[in-house]
N, C-alpha and C. Protein backbone atom coordinates (compact mmCIF):
# COMPACT_ATOMS: atom_id res chain seq x y z
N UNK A 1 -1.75 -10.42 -40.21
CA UNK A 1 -1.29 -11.48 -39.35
C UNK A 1 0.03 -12.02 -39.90
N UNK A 2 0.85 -12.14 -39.11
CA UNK A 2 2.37 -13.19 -39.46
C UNK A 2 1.99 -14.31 -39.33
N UNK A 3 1.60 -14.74 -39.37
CA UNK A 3 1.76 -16.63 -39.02
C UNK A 3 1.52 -17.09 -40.96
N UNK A 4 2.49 -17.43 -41.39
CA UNK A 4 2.36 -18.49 -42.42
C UNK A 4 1.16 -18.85 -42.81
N UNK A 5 1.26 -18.79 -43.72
CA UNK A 5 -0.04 -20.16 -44.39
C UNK A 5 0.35 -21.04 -44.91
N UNK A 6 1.70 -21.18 -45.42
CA UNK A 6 1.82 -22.37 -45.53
C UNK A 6 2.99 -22.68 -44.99
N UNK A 7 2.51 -24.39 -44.25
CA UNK A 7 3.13 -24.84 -43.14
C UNK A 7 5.04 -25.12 -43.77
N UNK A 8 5.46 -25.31 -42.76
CA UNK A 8 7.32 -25.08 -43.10
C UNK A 8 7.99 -26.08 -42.25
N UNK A 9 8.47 -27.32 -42.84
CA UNK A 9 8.69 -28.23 -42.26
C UNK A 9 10.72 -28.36 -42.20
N UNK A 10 11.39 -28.22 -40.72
CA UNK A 10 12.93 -28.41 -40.93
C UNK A 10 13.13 -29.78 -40.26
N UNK A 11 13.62 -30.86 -41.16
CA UNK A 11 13.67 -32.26 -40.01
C UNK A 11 15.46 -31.72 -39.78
N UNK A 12 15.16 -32.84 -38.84
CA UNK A 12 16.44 -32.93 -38.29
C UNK A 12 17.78 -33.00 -38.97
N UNK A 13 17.84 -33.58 -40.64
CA UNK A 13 18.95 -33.69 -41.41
C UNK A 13 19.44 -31.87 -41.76
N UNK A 14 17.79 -31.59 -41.66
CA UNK A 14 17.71 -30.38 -42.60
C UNK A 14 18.53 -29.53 -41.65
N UNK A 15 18.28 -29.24 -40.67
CA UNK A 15 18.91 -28.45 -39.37
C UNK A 15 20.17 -28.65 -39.21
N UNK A 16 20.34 -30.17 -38.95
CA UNK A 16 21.93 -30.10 -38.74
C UNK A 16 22.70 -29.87 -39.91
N UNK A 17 21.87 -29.79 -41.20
CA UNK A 17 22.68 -29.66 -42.47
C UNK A 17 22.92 -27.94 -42.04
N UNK A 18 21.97 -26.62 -42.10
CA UNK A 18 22.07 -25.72 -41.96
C UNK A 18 22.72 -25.00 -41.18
N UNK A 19 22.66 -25.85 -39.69
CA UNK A 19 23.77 -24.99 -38.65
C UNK A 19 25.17 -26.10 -38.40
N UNK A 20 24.83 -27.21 -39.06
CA UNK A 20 26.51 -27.34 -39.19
C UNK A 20 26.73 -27.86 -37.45
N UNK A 21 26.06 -28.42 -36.88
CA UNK A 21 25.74 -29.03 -36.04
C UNK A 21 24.87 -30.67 -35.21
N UNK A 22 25.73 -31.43 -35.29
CA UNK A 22 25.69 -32.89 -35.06
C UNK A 22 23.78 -33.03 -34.61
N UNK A 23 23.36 -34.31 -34.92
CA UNK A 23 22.40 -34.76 -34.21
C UNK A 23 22.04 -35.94 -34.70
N UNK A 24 21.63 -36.73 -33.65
CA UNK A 24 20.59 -38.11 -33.97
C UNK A 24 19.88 -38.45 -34.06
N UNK A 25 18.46 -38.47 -35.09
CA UNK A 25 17.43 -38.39 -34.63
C UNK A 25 16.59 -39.78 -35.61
N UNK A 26 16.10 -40.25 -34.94
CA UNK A 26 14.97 -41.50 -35.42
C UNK A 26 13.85 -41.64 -35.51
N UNK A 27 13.55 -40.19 -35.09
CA UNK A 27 12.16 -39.77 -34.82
C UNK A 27 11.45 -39.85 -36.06
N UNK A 28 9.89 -40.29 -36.57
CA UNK A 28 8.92 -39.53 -38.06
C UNK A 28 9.31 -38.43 -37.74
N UNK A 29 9.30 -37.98 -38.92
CA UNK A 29 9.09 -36.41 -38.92
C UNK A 29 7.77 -35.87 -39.18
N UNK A 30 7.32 -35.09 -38.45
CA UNK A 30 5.50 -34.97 -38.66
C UNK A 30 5.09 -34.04 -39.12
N UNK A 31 4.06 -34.14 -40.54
CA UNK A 31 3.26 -33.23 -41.28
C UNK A 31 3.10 -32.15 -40.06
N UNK A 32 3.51 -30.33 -40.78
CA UNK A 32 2.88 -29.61 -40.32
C UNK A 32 1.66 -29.03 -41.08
N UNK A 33 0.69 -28.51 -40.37
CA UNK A 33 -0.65 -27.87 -40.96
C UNK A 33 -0.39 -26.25 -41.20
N UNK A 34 -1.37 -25.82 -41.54
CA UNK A 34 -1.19 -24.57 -42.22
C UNK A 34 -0.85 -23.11 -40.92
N UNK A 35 -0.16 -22.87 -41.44
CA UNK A 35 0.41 -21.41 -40.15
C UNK A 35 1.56 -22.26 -39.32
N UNK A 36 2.02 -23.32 -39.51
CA UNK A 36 2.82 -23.96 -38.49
C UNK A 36 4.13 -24.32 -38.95
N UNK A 37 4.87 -24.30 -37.95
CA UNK A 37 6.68 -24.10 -38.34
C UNK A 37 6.25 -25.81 -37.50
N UNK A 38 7.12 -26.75 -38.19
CA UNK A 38 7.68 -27.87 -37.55
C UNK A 38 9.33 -27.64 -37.57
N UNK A 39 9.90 -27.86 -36.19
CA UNK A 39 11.37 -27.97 -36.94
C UNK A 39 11.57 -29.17 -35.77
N UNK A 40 12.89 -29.78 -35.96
CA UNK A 40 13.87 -30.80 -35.23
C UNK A 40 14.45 -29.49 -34.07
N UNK A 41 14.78 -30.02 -32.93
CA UNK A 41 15.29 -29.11 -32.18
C UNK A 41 15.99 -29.76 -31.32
N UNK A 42 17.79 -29.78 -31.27
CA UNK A 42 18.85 -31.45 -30.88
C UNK A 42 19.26 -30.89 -29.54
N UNK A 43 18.74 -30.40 -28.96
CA UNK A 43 19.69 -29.94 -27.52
C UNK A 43 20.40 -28.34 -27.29
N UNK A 44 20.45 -28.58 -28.45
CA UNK A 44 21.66 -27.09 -27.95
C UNK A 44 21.51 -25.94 -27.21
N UNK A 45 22.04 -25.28 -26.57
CA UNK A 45 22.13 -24.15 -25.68
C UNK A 45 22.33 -22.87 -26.76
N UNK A 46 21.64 -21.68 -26.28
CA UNK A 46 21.62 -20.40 -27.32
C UNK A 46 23.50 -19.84 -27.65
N UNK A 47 24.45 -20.37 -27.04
CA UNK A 47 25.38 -20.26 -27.24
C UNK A 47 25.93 -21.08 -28.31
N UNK A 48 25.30 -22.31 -28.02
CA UNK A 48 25.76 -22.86 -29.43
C UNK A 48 24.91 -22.83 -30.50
N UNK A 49 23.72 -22.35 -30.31
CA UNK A 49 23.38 -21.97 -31.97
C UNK A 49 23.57 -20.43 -32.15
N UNK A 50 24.40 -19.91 -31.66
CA UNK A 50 24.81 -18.49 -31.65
C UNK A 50 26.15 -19.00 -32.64
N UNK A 51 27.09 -19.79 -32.21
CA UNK A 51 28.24 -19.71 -32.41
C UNK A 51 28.92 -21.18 -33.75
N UNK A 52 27.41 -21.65 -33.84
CA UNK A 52 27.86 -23.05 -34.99
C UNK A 52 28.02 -22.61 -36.30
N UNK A 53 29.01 -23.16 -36.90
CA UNK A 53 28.84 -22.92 -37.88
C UNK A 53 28.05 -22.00 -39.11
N UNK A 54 26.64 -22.44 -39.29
CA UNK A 54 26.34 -21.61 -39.80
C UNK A 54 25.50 -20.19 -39.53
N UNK A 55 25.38 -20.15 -38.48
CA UNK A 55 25.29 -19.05 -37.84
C UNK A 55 25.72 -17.99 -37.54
N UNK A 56 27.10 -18.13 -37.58
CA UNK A 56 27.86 -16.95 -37.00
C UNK A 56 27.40 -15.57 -37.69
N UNK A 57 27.33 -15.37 -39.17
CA UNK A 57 27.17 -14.17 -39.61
C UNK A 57 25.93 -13.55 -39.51
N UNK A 58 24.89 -14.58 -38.83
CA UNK A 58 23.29 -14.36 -38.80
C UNK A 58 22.89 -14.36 -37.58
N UNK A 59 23.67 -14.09 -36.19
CA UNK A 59 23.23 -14.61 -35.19
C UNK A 59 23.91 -13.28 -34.80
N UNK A 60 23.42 -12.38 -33.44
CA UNK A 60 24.39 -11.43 -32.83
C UNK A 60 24.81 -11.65 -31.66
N UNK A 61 26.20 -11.20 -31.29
CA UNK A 61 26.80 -12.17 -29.97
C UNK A 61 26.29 -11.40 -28.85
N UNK A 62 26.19 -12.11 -28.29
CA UNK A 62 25.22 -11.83 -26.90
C UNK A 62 25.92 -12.75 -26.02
N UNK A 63 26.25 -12.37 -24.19
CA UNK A 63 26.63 -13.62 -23.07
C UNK A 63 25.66 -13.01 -22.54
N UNK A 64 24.48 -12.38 -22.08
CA UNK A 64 24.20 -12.10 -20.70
C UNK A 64 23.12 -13.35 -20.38
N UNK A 65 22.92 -14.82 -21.26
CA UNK A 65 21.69 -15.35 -21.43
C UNK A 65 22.76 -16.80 -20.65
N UNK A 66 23.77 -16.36 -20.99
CA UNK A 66 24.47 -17.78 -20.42
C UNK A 66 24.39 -18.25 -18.99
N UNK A 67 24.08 -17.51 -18.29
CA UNK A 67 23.65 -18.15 -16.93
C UNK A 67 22.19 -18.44 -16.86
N UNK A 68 21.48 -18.66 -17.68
CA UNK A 68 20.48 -19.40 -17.78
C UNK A 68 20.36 -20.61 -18.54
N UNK A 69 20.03 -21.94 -17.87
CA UNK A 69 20.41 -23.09 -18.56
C UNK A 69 19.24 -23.28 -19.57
N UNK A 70 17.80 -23.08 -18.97
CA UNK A 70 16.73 -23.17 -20.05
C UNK A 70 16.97 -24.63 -20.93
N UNK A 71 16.85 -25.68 -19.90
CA UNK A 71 16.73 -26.89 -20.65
C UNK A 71 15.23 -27.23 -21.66
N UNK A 72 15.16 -27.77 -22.78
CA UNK A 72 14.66 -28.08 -23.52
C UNK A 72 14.57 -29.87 -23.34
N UNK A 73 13.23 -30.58 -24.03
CA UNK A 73 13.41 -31.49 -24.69
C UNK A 73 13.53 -31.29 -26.40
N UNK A 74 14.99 -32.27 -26.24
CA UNK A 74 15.11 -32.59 -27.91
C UNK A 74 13.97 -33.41 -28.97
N UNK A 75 13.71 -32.85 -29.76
CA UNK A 75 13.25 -33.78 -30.99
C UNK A 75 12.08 -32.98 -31.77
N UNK A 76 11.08 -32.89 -32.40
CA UNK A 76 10.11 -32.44 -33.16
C UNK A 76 9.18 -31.64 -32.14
N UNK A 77 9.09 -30.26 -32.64
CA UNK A 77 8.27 -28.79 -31.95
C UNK A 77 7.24 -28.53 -33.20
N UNK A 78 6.63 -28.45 -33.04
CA UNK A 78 5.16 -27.91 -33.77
C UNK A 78 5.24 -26.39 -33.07
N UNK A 79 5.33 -25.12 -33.84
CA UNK A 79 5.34 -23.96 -33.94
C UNK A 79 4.59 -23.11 -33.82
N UNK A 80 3.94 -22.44 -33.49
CA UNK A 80 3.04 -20.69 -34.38
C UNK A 80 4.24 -19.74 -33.66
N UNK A 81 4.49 -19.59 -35.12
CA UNK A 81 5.58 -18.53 -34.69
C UNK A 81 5.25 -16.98 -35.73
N UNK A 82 4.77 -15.99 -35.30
CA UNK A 82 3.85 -16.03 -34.27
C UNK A 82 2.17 -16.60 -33.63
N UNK A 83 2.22 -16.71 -32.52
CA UNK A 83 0.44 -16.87 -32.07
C UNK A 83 -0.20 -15.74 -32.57
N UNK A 84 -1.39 -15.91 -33.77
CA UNK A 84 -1.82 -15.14 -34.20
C UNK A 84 -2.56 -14.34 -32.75
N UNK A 85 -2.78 -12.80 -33.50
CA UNK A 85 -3.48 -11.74 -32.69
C UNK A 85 -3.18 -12.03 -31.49
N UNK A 86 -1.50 -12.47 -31.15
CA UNK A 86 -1.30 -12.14 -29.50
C UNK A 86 -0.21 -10.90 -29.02
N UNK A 87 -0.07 -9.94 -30.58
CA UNK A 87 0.60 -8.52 -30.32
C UNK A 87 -0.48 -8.04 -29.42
N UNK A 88 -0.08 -6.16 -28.85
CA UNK A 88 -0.66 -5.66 -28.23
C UNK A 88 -1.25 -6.18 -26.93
N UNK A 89 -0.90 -6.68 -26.48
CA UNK A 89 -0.98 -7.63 -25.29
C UNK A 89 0.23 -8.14 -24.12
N UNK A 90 -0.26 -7.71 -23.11
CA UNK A 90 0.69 -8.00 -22.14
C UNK A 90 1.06 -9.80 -21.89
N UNK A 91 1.85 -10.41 -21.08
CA UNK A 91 2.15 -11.79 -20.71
C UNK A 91 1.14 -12.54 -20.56
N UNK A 92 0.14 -12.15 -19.07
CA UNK A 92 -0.64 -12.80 -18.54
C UNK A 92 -1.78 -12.61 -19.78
N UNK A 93 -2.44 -11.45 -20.46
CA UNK A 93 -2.99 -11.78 -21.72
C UNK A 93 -3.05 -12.61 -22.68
N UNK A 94 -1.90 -12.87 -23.57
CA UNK A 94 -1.03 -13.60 -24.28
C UNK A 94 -1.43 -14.89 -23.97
N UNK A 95 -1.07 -15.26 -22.77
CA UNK A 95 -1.50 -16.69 -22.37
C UNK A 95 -2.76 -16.67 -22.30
N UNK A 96 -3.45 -15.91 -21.85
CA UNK A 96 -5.18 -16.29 -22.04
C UNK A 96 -5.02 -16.25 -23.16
N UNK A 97 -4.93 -15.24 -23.80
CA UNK A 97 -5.08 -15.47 -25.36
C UNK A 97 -4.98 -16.83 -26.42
N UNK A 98 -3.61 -17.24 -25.80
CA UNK A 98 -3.31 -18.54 -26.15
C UNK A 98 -4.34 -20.09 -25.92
N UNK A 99 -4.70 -20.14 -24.91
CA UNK A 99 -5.59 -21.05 -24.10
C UNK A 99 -6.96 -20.71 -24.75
N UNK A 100 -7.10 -19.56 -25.31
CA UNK A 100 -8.64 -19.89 -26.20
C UNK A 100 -8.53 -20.73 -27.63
N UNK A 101 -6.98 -20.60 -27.89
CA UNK A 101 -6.62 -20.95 -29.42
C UNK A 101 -6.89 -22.52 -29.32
N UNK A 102 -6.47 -23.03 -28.68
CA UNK A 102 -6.22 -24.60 -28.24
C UNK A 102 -5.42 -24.76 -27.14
N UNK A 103 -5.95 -25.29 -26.01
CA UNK A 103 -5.16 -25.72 -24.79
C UNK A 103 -4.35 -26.55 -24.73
N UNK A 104 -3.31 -26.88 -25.63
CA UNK A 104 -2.29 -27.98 -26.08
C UNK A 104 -1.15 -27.17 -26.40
N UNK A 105 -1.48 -25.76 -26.64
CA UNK A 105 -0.36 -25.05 -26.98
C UNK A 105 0.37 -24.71 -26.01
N UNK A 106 1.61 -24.36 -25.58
CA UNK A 106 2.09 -23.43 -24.71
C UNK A 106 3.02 -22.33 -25.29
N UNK A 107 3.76 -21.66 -24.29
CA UNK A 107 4.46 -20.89 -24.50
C UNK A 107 6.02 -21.61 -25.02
N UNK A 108 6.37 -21.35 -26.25
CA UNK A 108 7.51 -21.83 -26.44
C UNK A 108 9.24 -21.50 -25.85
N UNK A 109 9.83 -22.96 -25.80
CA UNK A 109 10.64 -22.43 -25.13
C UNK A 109 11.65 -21.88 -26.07
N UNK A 110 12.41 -20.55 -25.50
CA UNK A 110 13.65 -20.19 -26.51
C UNK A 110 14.36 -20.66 -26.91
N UNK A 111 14.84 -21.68 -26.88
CA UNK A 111 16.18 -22.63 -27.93
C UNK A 111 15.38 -22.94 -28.73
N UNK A 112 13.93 -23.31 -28.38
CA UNK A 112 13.19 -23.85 -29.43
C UNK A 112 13.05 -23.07 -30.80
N UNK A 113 12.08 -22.01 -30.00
CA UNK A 113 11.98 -20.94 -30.93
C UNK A 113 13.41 -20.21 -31.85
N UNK A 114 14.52 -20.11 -31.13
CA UNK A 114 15.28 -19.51 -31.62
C UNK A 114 16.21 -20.72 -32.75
N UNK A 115 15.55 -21.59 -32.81
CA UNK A 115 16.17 -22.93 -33.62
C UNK A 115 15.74 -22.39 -34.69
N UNK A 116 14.63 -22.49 -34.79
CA UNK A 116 13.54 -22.44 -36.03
C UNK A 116 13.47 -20.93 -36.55
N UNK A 117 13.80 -20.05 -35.53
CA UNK A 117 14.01 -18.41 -36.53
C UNK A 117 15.38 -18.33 -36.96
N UNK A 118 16.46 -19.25 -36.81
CA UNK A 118 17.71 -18.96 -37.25
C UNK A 118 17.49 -20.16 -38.49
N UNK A 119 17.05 -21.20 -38.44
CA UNK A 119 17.28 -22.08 -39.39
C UNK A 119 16.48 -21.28 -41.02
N UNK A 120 14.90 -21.02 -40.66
CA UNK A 120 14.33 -20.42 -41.65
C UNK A 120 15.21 -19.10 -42.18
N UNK A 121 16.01 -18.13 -41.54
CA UNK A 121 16.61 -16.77 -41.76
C UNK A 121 17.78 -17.31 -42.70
N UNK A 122 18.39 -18.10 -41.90
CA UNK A 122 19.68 -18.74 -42.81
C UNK A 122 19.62 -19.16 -44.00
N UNK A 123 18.39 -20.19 -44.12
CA UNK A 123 17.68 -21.03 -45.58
C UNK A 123 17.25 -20.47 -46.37
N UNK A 124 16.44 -18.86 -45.66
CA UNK A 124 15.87 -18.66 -47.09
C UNK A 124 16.28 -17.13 -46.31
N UNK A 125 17.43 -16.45 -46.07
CA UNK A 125 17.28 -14.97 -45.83
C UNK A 125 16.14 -14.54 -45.64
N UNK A 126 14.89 -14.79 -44.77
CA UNK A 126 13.74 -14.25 -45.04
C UNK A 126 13.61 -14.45 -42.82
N UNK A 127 13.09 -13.44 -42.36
CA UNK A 127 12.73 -12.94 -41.08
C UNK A 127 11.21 -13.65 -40.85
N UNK A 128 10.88 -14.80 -40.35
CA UNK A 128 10.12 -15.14 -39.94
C UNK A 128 9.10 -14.55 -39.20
N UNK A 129 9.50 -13.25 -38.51
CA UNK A 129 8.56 -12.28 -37.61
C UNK A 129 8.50 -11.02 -38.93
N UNK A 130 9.03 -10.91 -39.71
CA UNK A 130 9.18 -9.32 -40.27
C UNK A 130 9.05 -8.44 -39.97
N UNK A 131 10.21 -8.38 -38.81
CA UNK A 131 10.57 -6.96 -38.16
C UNK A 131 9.76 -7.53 -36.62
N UNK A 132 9.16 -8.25 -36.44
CA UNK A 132 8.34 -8.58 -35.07
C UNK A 132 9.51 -9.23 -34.24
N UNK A 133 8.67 -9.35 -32.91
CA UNK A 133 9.37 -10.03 -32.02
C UNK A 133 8.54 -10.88 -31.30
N UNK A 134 8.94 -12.36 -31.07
CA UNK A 134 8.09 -13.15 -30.13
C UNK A 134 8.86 -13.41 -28.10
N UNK A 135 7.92 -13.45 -27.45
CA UNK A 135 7.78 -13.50 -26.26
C UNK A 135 8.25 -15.13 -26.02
N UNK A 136 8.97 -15.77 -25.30
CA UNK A 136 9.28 -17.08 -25.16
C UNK A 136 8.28 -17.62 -23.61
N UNK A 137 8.88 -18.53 -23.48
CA UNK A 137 8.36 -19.81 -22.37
C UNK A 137 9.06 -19.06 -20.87
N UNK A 138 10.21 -19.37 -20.85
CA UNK A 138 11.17 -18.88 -19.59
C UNK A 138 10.91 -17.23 -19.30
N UNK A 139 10.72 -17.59 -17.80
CA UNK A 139 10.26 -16.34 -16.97
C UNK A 139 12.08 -15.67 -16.32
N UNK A 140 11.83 -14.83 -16.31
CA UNK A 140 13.27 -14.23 -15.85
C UNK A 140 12.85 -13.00 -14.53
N UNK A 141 13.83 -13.24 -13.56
CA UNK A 141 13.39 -12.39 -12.41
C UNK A 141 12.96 -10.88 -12.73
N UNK A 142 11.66 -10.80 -11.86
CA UNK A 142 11.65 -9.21 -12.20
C UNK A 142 10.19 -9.05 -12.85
N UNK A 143 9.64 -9.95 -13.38
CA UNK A 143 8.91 -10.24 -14.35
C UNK A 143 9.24 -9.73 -16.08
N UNK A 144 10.38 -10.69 -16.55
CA UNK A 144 10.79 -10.17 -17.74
C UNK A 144 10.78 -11.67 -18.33
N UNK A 145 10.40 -11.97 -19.66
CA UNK A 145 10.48 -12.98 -20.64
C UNK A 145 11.19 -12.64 -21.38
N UNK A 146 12.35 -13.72 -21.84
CA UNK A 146 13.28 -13.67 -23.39
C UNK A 146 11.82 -13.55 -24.60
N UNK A 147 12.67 -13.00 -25.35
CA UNK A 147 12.10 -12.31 -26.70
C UNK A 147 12.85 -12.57 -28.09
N UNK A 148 12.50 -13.23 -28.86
CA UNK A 148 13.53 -13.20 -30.09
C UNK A 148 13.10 -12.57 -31.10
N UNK A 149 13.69 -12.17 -32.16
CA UNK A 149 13.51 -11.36 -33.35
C UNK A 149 14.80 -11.08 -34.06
N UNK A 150 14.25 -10.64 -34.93
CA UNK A 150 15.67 -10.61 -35.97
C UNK A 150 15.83 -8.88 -35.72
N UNK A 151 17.01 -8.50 -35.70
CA UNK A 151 17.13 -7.01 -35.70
C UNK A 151 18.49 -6.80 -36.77
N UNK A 152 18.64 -5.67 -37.24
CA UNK A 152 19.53 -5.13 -38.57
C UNK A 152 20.38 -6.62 -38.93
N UNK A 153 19.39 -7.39 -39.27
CA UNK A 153 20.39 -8.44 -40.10
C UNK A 153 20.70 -10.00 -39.26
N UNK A 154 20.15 -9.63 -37.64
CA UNK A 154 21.06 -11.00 -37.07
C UNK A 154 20.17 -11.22 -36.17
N UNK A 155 19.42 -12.65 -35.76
CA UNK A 155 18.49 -13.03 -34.86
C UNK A 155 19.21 -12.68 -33.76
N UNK A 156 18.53 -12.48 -32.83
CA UNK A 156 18.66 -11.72 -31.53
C UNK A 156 17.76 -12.53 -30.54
N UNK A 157 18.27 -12.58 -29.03
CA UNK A 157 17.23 -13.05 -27.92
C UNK A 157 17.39 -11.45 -27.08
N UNK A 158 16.33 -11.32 -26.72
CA UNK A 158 16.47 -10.22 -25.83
C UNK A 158 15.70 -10.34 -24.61
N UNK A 159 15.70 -9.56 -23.71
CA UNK A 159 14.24 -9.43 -22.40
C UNK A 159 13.67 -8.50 -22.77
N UNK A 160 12.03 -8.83 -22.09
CA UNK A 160 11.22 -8.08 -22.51
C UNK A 160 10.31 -8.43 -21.17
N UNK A 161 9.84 -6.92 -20.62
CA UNK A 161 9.19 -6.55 -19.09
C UNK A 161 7.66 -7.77 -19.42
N UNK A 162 7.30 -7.97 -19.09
CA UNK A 162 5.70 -8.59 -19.01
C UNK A 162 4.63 -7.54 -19.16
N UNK A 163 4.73 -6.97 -18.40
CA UNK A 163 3.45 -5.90 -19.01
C UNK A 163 3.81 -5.02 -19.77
N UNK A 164 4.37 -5.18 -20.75
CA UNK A 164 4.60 -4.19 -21.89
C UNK A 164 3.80 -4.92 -23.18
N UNK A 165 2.99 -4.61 -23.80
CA UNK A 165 1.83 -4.66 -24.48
C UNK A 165 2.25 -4.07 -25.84
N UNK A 166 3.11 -4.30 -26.68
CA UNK A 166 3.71 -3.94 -27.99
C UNK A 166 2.84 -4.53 -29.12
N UNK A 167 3.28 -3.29 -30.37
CA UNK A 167 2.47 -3.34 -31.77
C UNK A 167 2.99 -4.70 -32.25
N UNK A 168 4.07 -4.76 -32.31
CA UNK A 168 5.33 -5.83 -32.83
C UNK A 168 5.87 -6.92 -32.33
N UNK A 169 5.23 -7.20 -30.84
CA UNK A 169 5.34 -8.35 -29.52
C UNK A 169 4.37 -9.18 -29.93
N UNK A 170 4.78 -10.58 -30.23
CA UNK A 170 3.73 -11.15 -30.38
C UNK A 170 4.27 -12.61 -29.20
N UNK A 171 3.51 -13.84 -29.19
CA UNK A 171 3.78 -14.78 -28.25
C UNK A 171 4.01 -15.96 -28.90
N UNK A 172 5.47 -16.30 -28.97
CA UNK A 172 5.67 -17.49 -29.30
C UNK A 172 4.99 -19.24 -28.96
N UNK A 173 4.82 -19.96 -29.23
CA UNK A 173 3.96 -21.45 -28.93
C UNK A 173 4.57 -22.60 -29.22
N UNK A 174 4.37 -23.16 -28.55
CA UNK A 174 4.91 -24.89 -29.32
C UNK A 174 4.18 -26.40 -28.63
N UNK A 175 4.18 -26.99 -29.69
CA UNK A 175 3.55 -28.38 -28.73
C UNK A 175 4.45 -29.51 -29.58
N UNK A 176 5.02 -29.66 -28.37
CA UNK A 176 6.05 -30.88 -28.45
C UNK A 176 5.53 -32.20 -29.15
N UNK A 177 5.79 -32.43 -30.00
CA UNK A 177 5.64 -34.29 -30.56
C UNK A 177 5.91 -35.07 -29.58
N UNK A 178 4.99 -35.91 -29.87
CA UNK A 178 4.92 -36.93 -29.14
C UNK A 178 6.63 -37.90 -28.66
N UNK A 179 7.28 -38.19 -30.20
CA UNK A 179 8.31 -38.98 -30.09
C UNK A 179 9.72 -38.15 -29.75
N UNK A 180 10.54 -38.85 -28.98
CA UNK A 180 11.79 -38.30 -29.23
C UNK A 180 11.81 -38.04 -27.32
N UNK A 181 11.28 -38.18 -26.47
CA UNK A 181 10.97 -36.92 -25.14
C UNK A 181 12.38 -37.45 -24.34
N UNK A 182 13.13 -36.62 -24.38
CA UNK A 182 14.82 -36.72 -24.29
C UNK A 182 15.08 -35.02 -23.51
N UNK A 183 15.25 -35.29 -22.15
CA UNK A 183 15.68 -34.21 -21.62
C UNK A 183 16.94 -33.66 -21.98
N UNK A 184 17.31 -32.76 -22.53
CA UNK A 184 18.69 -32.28 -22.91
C UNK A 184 19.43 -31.59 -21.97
N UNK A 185 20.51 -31.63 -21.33
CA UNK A 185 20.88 -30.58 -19.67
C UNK A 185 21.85 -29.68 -20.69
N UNK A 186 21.68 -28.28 -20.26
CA UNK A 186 22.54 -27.61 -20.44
C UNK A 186 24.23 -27.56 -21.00
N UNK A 187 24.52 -27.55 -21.76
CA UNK A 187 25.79 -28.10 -22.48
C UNK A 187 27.05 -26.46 -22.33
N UNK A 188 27.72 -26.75 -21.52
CA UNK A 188 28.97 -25.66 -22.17
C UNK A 188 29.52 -25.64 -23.21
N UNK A 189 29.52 -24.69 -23.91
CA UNK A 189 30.72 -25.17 -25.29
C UNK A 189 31.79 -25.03 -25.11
């Protein structure tokens, strides 16, 4: 299983210290439990944590995601990155799968997720999936979900069909904290 055992907490100083990217946050920062990524997550669009500061050499450039706005709320995400035993499994699986774990979880959204696999990769050079890839929140026409993972060196978002049932696909999760619930709109850089 990938999921951590021990929990990995990025507040908000910690983040904007790492990607070199502004934020405000007043929020507690809240104990994570064991297998769980907590990070701060300030708004940004996958373009700008593609292109901040500390990212650039760890991130691979990609536009085809920019016409998707994929708004987020800002502030504290509680993680399983990955949902244990939700490889080998198609979309609509995945989510059952998920919903037996605890019905509080959902499918995480990609800025989210991709906050917290670039911040951990950057901090400690270390691939949060190892070599895996997680399935995100946002549905894309066609029946295809963004996918992130680290590939030769640089986190990556990619698409990925729904019924494709991979060794190495697993399903990203998150349950939003309570404090902070701040719609963020889509930002151009």
């Amino acid at each position: 299983m990938l999921t951590a055992s021990i929990p990995l907490v990025y507040d908000a100083v910690t983040v904007s210290r790492i990607l070199g990217l502004p934020c405000e946050c007043n929020d507690p920062v809240p104990p994570a439990r064991d297998g769980e990524i907590v990070v701060y997550y300030g708004g940004w669009s996958l373009t700008q944590l593609r292109r901040c500061s500390g990212s650039t050499e760890r991130t691979l450039k990609q536009a085809w995601y920019k016409t998707y706005e994929w708004p987020a709320l800002s502030g504290y995400y509680r993680l399983l990155l990955p949902v244990p035993r939700s490889n080998f499994r198609h979309w609509d699986a995945q989510l059952h799968h998920l919903a037996t774990i605890d019905a509080a979880w959902t499918p995480a959204p990609v800025r989210v997720a991709a906050t917290a696999l670039i911040v951990h990769f950057i901090d400690t050079g270390e691939d949060l999936l190892r070599g895996g890839r997680c399935r995100c929140a946002e549905a894309l026409p066609g029946n295809w979900h963004p996918e992130i993972g680290v590939y030769a060196g640089h986190v990556c978002v990619r698409r990925r069909w729904d019924f494709f049932p991979g060794k190495r696909l697993w399903l990203a999760a998150a349950k939003k904290c309570p404090n902070g619930n701040r719609l963020t709109p889509y930002i151009t850089p």
